[in-house]
Protein backbone atom coordinates (compact mmCIF):
# COMPACT_ATOMS: atom_id res chain seq x y z
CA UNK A 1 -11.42 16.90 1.31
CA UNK A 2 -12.80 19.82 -0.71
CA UNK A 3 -10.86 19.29 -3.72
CA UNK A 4 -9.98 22.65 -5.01
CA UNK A 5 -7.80 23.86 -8.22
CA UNK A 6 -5.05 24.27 -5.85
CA UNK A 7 -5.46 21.07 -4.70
CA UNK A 8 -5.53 19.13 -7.79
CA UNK A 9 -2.17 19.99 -8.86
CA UNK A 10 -0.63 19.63 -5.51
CA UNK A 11 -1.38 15.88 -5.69
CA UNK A 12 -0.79 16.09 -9.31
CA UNK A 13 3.08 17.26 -8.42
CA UNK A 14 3.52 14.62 -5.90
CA UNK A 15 3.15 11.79 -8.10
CA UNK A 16 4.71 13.34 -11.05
CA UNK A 17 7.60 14.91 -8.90
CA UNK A 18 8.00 11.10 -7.87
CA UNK A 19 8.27 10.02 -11.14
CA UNK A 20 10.33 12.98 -11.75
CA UNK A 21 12.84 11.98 -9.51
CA UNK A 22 12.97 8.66 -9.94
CA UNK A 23 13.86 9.50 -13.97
CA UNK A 24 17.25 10.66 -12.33
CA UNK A 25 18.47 7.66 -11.42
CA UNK A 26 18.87 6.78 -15.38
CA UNK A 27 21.56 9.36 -15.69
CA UNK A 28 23.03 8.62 -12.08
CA UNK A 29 23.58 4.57 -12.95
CA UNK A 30 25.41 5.47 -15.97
CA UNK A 31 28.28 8.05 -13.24
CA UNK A 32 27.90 5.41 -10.64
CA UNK A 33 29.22 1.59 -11.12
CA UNK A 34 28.31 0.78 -7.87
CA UNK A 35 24.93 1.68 -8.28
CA UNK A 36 22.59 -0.47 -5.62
CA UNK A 37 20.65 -3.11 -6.81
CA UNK A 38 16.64 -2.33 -6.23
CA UNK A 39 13.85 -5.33 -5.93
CA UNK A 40 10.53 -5.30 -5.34
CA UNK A 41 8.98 -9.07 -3.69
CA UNK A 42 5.39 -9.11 -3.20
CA UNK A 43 3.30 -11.45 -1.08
CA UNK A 44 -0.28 -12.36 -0.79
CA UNK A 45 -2.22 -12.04 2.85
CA UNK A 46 -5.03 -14.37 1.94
CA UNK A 47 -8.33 -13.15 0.29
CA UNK A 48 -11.40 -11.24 1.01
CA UNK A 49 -14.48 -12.34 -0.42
CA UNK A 50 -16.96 -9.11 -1.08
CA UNK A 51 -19.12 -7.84 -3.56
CA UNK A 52 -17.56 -5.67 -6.81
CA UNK A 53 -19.40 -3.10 -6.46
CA UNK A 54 -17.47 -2.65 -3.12
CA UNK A 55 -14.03 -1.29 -5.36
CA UNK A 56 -16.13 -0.43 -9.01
CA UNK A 57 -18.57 1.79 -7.92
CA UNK A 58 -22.33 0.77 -9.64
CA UNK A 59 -20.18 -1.86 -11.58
CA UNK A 60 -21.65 -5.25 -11.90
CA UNK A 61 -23.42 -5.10 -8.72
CA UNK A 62 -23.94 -8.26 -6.28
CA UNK A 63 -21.24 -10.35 -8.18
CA UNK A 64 -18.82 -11.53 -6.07
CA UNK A 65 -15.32 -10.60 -5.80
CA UNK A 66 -12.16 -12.15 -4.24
CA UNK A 67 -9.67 -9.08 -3.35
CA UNK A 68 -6.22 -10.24 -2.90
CA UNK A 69 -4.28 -8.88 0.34
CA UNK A 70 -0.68 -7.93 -0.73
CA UNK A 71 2.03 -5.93 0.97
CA UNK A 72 5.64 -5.78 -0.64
CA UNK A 73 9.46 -5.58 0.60
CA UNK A 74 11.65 -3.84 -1.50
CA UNK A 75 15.43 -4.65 -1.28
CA UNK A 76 17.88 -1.44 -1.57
CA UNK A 77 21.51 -3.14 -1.76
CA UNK A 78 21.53 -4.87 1.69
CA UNK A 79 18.66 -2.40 2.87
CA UNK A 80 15.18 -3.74 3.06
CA UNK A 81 11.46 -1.64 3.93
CA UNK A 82 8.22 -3.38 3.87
CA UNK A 83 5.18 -1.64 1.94
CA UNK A 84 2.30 -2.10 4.12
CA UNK A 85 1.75 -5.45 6.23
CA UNK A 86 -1.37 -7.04 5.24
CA UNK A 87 -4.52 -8.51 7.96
CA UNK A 88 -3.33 -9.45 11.33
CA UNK A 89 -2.20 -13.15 12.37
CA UNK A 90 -5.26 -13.30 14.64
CA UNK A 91 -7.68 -12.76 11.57
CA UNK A 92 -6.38 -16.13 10.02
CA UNK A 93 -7.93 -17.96 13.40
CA UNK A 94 -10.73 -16.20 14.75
CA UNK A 95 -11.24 -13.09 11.98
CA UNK A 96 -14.89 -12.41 13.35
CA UNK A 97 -14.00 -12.21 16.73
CA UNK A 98 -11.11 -9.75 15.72
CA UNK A 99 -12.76 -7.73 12.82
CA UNK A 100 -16.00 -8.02 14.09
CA UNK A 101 -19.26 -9.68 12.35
CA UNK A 102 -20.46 -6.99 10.19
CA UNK A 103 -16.71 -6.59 8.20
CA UNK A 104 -16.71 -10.19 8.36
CA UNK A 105 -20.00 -10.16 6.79
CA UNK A 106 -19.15 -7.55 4.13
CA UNK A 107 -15.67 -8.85 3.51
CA UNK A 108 -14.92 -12.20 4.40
CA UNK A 109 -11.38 -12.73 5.11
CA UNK A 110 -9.61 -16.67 3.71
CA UNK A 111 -6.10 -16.23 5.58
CA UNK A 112 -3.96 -19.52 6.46
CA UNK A 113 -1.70 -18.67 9.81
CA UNK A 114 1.46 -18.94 7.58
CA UNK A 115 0.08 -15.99 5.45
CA UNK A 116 0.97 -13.43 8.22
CA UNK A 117 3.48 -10.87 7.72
CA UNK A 118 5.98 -11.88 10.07
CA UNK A 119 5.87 -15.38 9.06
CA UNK A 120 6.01 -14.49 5.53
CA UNK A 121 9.16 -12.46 5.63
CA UNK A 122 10.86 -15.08 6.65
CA UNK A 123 11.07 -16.73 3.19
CA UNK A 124 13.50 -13.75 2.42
CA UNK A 125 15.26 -14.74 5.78
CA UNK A 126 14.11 -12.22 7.62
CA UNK A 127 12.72 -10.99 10.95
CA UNK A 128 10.62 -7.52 11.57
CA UNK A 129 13.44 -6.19 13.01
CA UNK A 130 15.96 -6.91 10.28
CA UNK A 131 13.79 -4.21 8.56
CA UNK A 132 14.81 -0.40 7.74
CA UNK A 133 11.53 1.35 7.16
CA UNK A 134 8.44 0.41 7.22
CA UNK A 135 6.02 3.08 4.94
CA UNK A 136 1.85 2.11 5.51
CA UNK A 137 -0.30 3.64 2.89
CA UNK A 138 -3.00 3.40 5.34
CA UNK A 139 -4.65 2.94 8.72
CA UNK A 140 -7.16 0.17 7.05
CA UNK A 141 -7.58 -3.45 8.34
CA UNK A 142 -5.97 -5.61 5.27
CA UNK A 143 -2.97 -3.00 5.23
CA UNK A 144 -1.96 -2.20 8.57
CA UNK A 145 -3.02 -4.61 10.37
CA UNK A 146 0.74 -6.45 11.41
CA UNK A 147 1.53 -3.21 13.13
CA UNK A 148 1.91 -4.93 16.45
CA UNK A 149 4.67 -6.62 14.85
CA UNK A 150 7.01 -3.71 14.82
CA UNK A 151 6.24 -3.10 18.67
CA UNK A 152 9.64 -2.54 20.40
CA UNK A 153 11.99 -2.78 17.11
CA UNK A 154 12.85 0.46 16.84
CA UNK A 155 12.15 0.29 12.89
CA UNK A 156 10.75 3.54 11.94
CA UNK A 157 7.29 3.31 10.64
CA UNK A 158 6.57 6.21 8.03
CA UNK A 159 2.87 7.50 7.68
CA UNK A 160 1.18 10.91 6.79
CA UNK A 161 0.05 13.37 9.12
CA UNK A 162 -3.52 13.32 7.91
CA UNK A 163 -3.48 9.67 8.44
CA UNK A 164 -2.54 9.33 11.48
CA UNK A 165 -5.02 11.55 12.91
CA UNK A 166 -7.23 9.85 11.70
CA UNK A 167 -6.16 6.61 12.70
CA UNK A 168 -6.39 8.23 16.96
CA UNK A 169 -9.63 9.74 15.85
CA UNK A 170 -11.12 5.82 14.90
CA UNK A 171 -8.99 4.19 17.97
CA UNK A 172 -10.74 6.96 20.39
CA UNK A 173 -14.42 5.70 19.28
CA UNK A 174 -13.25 2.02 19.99
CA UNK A 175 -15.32 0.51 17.41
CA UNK A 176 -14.52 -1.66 15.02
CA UNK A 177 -14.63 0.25 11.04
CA UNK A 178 -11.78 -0.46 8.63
CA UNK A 179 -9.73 0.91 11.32
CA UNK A 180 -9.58 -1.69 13.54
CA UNK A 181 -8.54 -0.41 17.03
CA UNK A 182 -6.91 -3.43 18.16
CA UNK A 183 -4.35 -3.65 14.99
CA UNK A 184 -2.85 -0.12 17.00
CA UNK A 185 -3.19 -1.17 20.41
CA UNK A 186 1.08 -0.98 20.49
CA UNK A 187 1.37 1.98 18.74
CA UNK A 188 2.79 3.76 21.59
CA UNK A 189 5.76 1.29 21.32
CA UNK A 190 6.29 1.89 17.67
CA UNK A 191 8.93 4.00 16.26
CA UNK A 192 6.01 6.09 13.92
CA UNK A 193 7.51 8.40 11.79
CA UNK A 194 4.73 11.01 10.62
CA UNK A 195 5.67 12.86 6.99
CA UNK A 196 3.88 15.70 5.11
CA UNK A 197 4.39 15.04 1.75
CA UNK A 198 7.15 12.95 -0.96
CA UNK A 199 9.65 11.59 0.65
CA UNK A 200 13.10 9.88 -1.13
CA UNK A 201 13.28 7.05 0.99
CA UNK A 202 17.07 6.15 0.22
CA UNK A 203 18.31 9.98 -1.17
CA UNK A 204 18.88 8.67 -4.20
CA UNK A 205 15.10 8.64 -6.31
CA UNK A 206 15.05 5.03 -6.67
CA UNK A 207 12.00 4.51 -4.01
CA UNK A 208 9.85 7.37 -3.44
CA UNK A 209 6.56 7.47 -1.82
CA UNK A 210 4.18 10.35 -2.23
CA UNK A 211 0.70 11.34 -1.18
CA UNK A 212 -2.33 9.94 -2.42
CA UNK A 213 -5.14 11.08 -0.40
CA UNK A 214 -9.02 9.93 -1.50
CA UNK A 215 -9.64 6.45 -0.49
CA UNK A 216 -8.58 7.67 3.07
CA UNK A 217 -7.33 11.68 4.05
CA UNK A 218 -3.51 10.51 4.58
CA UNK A 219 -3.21 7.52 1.86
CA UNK A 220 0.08 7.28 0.76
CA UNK A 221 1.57 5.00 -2.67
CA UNK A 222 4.90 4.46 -3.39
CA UNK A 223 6.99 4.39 -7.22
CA UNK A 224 10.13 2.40 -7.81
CA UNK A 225 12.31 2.14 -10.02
CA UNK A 226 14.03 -1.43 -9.97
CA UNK A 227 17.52 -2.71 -11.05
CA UNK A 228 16.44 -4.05 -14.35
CA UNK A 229 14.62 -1.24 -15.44
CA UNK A 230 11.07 -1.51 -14.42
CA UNK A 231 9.16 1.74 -13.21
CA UNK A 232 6.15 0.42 -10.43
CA UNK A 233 3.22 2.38 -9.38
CA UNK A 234 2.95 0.39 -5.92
CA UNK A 235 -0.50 1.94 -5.59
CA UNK A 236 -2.31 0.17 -3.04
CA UNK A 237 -6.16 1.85 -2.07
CA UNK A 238 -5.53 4.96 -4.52
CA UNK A 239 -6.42 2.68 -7.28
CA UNK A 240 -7.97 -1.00 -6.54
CA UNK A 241 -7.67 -2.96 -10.19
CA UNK A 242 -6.96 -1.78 -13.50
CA UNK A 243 -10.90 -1.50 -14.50
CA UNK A 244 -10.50 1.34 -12.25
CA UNK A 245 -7.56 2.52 -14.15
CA UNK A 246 -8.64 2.17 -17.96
CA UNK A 247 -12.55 2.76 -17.44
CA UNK A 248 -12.42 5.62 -15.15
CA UNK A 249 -14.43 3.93 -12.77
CA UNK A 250 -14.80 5.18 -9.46
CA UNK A 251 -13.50 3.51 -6.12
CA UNK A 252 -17.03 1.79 -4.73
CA UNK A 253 -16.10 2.94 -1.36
CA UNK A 254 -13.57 5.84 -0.36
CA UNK A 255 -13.26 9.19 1.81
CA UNK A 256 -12.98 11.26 -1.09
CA UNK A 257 -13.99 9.91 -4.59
CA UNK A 258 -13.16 13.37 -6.76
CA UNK A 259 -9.73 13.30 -5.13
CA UNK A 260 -9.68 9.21 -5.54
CA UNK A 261 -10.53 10.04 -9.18
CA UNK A 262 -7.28 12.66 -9.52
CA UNK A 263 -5.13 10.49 -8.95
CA UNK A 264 -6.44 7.96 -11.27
CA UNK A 265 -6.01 10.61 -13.85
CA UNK A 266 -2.55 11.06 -12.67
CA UNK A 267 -1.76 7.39 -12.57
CA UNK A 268 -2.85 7.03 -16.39
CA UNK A 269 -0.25 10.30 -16.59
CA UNK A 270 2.65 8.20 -15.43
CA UNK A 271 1.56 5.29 -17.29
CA UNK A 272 1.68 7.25 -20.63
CA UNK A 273 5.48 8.31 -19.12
CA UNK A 274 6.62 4.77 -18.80
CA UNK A 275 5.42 3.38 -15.46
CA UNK A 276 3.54 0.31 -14.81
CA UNK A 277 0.80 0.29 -12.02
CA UNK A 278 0.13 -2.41 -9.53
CA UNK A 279 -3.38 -2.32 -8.45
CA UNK A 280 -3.25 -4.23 -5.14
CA UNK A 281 -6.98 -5.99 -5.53
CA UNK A 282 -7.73 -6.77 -8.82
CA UNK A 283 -7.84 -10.79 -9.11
CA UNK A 284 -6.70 -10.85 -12.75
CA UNK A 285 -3.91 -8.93 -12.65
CA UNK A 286 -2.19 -11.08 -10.08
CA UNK A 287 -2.78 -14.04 -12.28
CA UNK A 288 0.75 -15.65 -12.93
CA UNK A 289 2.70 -13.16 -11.53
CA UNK A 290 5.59 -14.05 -9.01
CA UNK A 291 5.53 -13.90 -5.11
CA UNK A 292 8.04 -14.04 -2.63
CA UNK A 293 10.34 -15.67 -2.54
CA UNK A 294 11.00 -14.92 -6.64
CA UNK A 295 11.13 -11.41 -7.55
CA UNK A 296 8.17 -9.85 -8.63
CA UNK A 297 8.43 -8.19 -12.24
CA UNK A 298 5.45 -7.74 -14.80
């Protein structure tokens, strides 16, 4: 991406516009008693053990660095979506013979077979299917890789344009990057749901997810605003831990680091407004907090 003026504030407007909207909902709770109840429930697909220098670029270089693996559901009255789906099952038995040696070498999955999405979902009692959206942020191995598991469900499966492109671009080559082609090898039996841009997921500005482009061309984040008042920056990829957050410190790896870098600026934007990221691999900040099956609050 050649990150022009025009450009900057485009992404700028996405995440502030979801912010914007979601602000609505204050006023609309106090006209509507009957208001749905909004929770977000995280869970943790295993670990993979890399280098830091891998998400803080030229930061402490060579010391290791355990990334955790979460994806999310968030329950809209009697509605649920999934956010992402973490590795696939068949990484938590054989992951070099599914990733590949070099990825394994790089980032060395520690996955249990209960860890997998579809087994995981069921502490909420519930089955793929059961689902009413799923949104990916990305293509990448660790976030898309229970795709398979929507195969024939009918569950609509929202991802940006840009991003999926890119995702039949990497299948095409047939090798084996952070796209892993096997993860989409159903794809033509999943109900994919391209967007272009911020998208209300329930009409009513209480889940919104909204472009994030940098770590990959289509990434995509999500912001929610919960029942009892918190404001979440589901980031995933568009911002890895809070060093990245506070410091200003560069993503070690991504597609586009300038645009990675605006929306790090706009994240620290939304945090001054009231919002409270959740950087998806930072170790520390995962330290206490609740999974599935309690509800996860910070």
């Amino acid at each position: 991406m050649n990150l022009n003026r025009r450009d900057f504030f485009k992404t700028g407007g996405y995440a502030l516009g979801a912010i914007g909207l979601s602000q609505m909902l204050t006023f609309k709770a106090h006209a509507l008693d009957s208001a749905p109840d909004v929770d977000v429930y995280a869970f943790h697909c295993g670990v993979l053990k890399t280098k830091t220098q891998y998400l803080l670029k030229n930061t402490r270089i060579g010391v290791p660095f355990d990334v955790p693996v979460p994806f999310f559901l968030i329950r809209h009255g009697s509605s649920w979506i999934a956010f992402d789906t973490g590795n696939n099952a068949a990484v938590a038995i054989d992951p070099e013979k599914y990733w590949g040696k070099a990825i394994c070498d790089a980032y060395t999955p520690v996955m249990k077979p209960h860890e997998a999405f579809k087994v995981q979902i069921k502490k909420l009692g519930l089955k793929p299917a059961d689902l009413k959206a799923v949104i990916m942020s990305h293509g990448h191995l660790d976030h898309c890789g229970a795709l398979e598991d929507l195969s024939g469900t009918g569950v609509p499966v929202y991802i940006q344009e840009d991003e999926l492109s890119e995702i039949k671009k990497q299948i095409a080559t047939g090798k084996k990057t952070a796209y892993i082609p096997e993860d989409f090898k159903m794809i033509n039996t999943v109900n994919i749901q391209p967007k272009n841009g911020l998208l209300d997921i329930f009409g009513d500005s209480t889940v919104v997810l909204f472009p994030t482009p940098g770590h990959t061309v289509g990434h995509q984040s999500i912001f929610v605003r919960t029942s009892d008042g918190q404001s979440l920056i589901l980031a995933q990829d568009a911002c890895y831990t809070l060093e990245n957050l506070t410091a200003s410190i560069p993503p070690g790896l991504a597609y586009d680091i300038p645009a990675s870098m605006v929306n790090i600026y706009h994240f620290r934007t939304m945090s001054i407004m009231g919002a409270h990221l959740v950087p998806p691999h930072d170790p520390d900040f995962w330290k206490g907090k609740p999974l599935a099956p309690q509800k996860f609050i910070i």
